[in-house]
PDB file of N, CA and C in Angstrom:
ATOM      1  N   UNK A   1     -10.376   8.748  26.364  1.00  0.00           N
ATOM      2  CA  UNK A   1     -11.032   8.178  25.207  1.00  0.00           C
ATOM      3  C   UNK A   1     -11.526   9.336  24.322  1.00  0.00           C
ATOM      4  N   UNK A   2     -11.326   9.384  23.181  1.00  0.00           N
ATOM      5  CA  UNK A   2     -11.893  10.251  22.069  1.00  0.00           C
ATOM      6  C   UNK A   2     -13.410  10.142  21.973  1.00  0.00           C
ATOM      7  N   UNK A   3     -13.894  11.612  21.992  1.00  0.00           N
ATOM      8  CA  UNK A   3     -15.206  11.174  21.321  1.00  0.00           C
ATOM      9  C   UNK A   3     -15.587  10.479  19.924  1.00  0.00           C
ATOM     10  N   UNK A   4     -15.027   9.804  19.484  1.00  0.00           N
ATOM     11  CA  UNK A   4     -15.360   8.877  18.376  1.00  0.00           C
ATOM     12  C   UNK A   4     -15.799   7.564  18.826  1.00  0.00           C
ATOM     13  N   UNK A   5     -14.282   7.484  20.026  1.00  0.00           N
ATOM     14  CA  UNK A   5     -14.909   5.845  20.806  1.00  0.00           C
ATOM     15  C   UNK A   5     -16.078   6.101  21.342  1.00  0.00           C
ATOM     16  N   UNK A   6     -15.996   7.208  22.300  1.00  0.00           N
ATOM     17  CA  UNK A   6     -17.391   7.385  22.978  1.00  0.00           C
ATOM     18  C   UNK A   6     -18.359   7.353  21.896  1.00  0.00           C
ATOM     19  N   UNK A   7     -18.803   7.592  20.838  1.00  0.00           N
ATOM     20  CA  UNK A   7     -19.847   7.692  20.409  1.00  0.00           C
ATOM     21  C   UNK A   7     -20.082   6.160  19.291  1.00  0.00           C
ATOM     22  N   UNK A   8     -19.096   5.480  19.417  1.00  0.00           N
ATOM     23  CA  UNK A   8     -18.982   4.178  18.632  1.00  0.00           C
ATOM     24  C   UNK A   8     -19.365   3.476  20.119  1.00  0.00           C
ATOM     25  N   UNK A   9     -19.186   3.689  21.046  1.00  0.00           N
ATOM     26  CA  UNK A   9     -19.316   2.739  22.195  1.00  0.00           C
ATOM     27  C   UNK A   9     -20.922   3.186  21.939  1.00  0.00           C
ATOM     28  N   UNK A  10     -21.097   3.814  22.275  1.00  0.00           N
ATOM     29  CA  UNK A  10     -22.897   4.564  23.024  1.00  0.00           C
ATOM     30  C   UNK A  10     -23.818   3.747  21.763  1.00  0.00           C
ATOM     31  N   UNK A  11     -23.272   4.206  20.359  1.00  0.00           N
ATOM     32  CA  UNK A  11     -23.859   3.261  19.336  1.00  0.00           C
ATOM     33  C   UNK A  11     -23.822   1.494  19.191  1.00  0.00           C
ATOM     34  N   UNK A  12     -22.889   0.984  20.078  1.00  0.00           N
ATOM     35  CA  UNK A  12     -22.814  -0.431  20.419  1.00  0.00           C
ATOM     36  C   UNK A  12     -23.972  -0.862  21.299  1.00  0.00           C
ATOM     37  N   UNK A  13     -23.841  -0.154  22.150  1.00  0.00           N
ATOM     38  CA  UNK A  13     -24.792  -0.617  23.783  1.00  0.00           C
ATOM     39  C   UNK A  13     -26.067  -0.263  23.166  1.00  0.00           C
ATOM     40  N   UNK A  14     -26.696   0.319  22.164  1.00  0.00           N
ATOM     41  CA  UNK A  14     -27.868   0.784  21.897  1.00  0.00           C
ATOM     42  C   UNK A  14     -28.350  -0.496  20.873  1.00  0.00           C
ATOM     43  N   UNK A  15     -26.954  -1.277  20.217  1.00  0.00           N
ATOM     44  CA  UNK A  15     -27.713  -2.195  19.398  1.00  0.00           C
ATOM     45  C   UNK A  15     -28.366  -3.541  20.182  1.00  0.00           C
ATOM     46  N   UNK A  16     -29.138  -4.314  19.358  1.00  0.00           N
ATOM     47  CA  UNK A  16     -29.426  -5.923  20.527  1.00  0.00           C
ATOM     48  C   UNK A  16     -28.471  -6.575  20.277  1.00  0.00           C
ATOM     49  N   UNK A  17     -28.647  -7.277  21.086  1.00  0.00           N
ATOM     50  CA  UNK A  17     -27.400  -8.682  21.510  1.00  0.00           C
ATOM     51  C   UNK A  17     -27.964  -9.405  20.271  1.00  0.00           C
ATOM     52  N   UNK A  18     -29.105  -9.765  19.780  1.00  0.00           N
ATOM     53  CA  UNK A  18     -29.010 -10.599  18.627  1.00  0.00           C
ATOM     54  C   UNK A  18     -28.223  -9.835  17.221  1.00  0.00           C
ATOM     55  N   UNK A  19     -27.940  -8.604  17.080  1.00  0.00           N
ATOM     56  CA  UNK A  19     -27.273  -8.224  16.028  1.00  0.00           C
ATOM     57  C   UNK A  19     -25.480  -7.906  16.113  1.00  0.00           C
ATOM     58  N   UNK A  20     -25.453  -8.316  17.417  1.00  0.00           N
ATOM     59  CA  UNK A  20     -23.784  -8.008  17.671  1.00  0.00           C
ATOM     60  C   UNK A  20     -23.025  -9.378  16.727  1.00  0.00           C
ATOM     61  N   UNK A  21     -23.429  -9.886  16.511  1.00  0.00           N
ATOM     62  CA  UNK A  21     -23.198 -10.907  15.549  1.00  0.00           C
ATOM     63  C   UNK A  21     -22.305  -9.879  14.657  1.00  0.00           C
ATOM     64  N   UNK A  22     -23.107  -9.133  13.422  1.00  0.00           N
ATOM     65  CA  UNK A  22     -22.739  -8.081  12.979  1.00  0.00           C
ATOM     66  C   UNK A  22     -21.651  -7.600  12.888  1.00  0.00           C
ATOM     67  N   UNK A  23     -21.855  -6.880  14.258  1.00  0.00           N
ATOM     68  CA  UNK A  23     -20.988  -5.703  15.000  1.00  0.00           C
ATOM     69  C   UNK A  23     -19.629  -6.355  14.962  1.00  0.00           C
ATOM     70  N   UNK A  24     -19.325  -7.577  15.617  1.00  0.00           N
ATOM     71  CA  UNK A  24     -18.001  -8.229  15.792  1.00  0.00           C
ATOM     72  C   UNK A  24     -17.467  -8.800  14.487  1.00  0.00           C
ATOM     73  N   UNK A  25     -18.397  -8.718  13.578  1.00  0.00           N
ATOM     74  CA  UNK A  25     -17.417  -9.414  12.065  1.00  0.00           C
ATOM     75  C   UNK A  25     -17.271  -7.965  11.417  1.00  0.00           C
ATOM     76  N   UNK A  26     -18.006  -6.476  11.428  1.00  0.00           N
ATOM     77  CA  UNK A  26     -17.064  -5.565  10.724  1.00  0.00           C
ATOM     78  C   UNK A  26     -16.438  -5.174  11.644  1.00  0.00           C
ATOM     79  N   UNK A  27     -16.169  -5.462  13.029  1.00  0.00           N
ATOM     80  CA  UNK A  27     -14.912  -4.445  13.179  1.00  0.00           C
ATOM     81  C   UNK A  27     -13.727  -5.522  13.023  1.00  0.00           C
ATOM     82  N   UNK A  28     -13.960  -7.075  13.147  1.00  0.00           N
ATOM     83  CA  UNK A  28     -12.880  -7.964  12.617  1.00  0.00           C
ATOM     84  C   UNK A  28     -12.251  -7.838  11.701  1.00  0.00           C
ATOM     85  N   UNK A  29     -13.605  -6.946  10.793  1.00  0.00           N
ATOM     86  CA  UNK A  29     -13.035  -6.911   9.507  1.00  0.00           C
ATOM     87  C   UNK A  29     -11.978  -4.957   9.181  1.00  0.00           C
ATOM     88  N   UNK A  30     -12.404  -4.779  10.129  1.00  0.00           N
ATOM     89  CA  UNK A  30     -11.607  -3.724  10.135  1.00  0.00           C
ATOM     90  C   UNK A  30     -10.301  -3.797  10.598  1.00  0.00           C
ATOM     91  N   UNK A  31     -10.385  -4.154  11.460  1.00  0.00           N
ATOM     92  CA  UNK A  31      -8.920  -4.739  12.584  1.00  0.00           C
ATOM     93  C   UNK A  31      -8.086  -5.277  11.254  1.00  0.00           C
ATOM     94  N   UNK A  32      -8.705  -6.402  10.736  1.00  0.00           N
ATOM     95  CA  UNK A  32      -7.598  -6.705   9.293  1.00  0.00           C
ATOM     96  C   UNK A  32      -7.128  -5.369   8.409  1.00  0.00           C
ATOM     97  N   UNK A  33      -8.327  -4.948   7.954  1.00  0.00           N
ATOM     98  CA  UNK A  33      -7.648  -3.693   7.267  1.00  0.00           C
ATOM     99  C   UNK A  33      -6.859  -2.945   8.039  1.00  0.00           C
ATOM    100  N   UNK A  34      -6.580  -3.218   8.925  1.00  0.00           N
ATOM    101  CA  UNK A  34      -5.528  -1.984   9.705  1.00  0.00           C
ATOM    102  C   UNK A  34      -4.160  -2.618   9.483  1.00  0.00           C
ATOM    103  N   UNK A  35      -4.503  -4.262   9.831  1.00  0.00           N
ATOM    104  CA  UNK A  35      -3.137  -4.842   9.848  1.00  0.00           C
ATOM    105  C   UNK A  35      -2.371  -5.186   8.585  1.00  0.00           C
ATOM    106  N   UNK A  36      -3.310  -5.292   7.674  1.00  0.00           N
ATOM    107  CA  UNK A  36      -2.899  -5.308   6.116  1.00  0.00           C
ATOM    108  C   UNK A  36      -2.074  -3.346   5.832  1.00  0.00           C
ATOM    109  N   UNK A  37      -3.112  -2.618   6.433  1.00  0.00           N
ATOM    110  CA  UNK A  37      -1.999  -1.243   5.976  1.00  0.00           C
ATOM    111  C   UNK A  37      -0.891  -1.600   6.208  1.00  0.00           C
ATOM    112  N   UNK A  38      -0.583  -1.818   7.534  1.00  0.00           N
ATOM    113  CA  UNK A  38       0.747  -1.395   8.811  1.00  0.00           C
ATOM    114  C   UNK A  38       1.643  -2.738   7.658  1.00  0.00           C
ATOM    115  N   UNK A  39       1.084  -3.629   7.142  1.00  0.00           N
ATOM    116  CA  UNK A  39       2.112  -4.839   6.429  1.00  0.00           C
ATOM    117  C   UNK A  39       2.764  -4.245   4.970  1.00  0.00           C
ATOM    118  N   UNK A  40       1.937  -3.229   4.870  1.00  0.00           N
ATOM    119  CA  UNK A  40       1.856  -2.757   3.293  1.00  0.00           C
ATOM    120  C   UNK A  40       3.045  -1.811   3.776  1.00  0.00           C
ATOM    121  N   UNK A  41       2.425  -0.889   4.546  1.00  0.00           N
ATOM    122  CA  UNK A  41       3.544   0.068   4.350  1.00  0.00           C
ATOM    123  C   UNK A  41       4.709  -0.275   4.693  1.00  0.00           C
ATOM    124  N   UNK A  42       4.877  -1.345   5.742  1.00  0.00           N
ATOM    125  CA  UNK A  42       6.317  -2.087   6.104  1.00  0.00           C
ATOM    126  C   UNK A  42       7.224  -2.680   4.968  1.00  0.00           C
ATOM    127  N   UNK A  43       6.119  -3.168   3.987  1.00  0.00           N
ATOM    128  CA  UNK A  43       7.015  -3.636   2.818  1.00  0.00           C
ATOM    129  C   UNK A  43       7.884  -2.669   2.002  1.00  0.00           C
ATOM    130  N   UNK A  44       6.435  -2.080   1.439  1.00  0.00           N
ATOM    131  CA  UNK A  44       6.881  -0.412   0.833  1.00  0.00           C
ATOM    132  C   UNK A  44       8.391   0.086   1.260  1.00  0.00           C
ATOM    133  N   UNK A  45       8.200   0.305   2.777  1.00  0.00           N
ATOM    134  CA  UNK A  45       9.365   0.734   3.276  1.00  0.00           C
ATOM    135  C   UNK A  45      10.624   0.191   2.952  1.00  0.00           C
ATOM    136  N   UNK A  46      10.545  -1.140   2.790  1.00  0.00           N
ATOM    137  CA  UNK A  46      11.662  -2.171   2.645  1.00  0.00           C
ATOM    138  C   UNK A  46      12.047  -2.159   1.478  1.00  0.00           C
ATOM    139  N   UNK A  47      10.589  -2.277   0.618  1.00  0.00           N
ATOM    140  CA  UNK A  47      11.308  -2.096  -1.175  1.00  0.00           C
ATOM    141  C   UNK A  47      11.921  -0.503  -1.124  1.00  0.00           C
ATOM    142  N   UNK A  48      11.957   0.482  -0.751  1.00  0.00           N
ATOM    143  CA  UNK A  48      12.253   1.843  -1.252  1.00  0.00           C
ATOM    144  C   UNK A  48      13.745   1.996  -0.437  1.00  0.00           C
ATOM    145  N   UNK A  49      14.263   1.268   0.940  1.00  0.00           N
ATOM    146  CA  UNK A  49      15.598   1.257   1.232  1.00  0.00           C
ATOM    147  C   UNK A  49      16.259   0.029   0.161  1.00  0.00           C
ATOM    148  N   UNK A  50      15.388  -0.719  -0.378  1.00  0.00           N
ATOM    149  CA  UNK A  50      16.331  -1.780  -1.287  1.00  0.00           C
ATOM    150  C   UNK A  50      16.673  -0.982  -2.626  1.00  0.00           C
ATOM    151  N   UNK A  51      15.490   0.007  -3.543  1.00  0.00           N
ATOM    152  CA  UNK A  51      16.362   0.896  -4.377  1.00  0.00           C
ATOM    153  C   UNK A  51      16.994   1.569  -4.103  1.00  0.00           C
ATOM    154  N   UNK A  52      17.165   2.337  -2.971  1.00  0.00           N
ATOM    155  CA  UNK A  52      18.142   3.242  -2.471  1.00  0.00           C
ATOM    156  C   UNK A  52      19.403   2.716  -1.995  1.00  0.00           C
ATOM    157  N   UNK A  53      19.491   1.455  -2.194  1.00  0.00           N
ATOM    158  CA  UNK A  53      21.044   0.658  -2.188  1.00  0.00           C
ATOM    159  C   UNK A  53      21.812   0.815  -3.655  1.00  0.00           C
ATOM    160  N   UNK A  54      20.618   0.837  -4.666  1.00  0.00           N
ATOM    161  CA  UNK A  54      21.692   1.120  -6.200  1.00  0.00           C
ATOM    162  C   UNK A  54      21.514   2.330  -6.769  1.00  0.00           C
ATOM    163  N   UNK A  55      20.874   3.472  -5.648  1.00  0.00           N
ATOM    164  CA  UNK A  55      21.194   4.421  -6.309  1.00  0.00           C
ATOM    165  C   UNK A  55      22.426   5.134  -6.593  1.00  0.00           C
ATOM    166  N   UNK A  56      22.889   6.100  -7.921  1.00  0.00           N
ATOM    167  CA  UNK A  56      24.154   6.458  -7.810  1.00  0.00           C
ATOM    168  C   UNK A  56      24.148   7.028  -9.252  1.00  0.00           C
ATOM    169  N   UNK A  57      25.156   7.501  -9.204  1.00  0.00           N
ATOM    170  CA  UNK A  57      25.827   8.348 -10.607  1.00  0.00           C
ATOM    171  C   UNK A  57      25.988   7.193 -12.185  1.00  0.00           C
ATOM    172  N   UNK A  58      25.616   8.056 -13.395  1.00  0.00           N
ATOM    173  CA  UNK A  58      25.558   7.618 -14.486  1.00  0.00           C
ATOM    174  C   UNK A  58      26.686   7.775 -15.073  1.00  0.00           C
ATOM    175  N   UNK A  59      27.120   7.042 -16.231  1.00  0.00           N
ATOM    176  CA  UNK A  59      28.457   7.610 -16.711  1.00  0.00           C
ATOM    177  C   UNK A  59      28.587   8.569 -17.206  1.00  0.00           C
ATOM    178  N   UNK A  60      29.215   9.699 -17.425  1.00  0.00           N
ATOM    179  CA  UNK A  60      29.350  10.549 -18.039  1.00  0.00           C
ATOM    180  C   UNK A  60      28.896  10.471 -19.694  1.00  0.00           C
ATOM    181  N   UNK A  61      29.090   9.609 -20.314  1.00  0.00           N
ATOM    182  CA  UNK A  61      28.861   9.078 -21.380  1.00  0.00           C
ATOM    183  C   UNK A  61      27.721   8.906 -21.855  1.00  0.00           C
ATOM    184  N   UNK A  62      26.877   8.778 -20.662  1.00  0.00           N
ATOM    185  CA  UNK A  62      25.621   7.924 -20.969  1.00  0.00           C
ATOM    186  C   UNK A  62      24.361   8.942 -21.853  1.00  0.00           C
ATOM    187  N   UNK A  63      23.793   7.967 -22.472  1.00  0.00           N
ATOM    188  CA  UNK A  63      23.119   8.632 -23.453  1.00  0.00           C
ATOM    189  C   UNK A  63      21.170   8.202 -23.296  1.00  0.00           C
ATOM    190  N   UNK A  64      20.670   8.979 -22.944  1.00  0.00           N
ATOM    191  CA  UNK A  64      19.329   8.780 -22.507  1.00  0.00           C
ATOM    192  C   UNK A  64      18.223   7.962 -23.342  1.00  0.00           C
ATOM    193  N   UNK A  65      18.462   9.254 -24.613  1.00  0.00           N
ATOM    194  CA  UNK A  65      17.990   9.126 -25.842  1.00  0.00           C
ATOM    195  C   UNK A  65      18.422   7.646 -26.591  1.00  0.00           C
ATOM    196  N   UNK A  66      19.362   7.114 -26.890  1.00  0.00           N
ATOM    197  CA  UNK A  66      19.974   6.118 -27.191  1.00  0.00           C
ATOM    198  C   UNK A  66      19.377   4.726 -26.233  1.00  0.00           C
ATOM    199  N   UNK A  67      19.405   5.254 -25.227  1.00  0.00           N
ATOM    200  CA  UNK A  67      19.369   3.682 -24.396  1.00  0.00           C
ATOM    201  C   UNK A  67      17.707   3.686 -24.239  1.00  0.00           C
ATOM    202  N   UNK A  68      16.815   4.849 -24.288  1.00  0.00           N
ATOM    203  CA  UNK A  68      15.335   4.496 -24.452  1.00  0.00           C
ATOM    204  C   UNK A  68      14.925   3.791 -25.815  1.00  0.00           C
ATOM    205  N   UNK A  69      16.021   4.663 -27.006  1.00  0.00           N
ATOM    206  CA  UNK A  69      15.501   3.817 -28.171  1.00  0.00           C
ATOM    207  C   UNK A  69      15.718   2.201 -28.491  1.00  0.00           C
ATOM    208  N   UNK A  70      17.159   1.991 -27.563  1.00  0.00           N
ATOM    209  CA  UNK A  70      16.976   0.760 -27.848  1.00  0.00           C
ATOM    210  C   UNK A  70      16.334  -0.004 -26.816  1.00  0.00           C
ATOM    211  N   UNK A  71      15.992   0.231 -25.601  1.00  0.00           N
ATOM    212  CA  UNK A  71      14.910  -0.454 -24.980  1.00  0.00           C
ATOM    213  C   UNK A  71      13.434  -0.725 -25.500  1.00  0.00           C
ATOM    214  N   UNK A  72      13.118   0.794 -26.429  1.00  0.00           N
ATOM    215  CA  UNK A  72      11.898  -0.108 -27.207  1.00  0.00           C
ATOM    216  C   UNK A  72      11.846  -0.888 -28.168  1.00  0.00           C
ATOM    217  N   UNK A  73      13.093  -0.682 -29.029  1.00  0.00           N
ATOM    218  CA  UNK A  73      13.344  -1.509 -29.559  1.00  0.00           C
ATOM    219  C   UNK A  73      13.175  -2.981 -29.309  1.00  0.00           C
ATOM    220  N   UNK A  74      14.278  -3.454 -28.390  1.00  0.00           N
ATOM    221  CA  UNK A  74      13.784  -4.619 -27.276  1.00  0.00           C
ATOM    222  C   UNK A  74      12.416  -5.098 -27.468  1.00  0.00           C
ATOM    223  N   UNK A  75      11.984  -4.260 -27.001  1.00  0.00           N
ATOM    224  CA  UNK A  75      10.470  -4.410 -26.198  1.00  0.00           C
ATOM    225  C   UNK A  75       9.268  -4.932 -27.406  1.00  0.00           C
ATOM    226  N   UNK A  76       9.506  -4.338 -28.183  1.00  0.00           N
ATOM    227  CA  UNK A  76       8.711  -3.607 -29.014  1.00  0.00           C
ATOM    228  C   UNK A  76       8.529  -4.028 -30.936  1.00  0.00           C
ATOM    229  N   UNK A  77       9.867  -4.313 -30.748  1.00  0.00           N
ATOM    230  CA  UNK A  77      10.780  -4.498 -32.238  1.00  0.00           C
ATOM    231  C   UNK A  77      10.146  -3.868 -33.115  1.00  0.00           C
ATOM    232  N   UNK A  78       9.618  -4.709 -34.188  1.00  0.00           N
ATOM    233  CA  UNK A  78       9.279  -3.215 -35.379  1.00  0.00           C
ATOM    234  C   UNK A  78       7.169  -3.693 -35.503  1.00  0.00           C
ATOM    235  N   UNK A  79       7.093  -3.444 -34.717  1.00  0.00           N
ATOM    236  CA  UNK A  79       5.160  -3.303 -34.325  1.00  0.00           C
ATOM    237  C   UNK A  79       4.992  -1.758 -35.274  1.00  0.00           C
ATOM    238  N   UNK A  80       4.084  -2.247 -35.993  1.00  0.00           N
ATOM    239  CA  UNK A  80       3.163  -1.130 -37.046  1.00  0.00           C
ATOM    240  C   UNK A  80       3.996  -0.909 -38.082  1.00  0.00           C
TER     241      UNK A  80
END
């Protein structure tokens, strides 16, 4: 056991039984935050192999400048 548990344990046994009330809803509430990371990053993971399925080469042709202007265009049309 790490001294962290040890010293999270030693700080448990020192509180009263009427405040463990407490004690058991933040670490419930911690236990979620752990399981919400581990879900997050699982997704993450999943979205970043799903762009890495269309990654790939541009046409030779392709024009950066051109295809940003007309995306704001799009977007944007003639604002101001």
């Amino acid at each position: 056991m790490t001294q962290m548990k040890e010293r999270a344990i030693e700080m448990i046994q020192r509180i009263p039984d009427d405040d463990m009330l407490y004690v058991i809803n933040i670490l419930q509430n911690l236990e979620q935050m752990t399981t919400k990371k581990e879900t997050d990053r699982e997704q993450a993971m999943a979205a970043f192999q799903d762009l890495l399925k269309y990654r790939g080469r541009l046409p030779k042709d392709f024009d950066e400048d051109k295809e940003l202007a007309e995306a704001r265009e799009e977007r944007y049309g003639n604002i101001g």
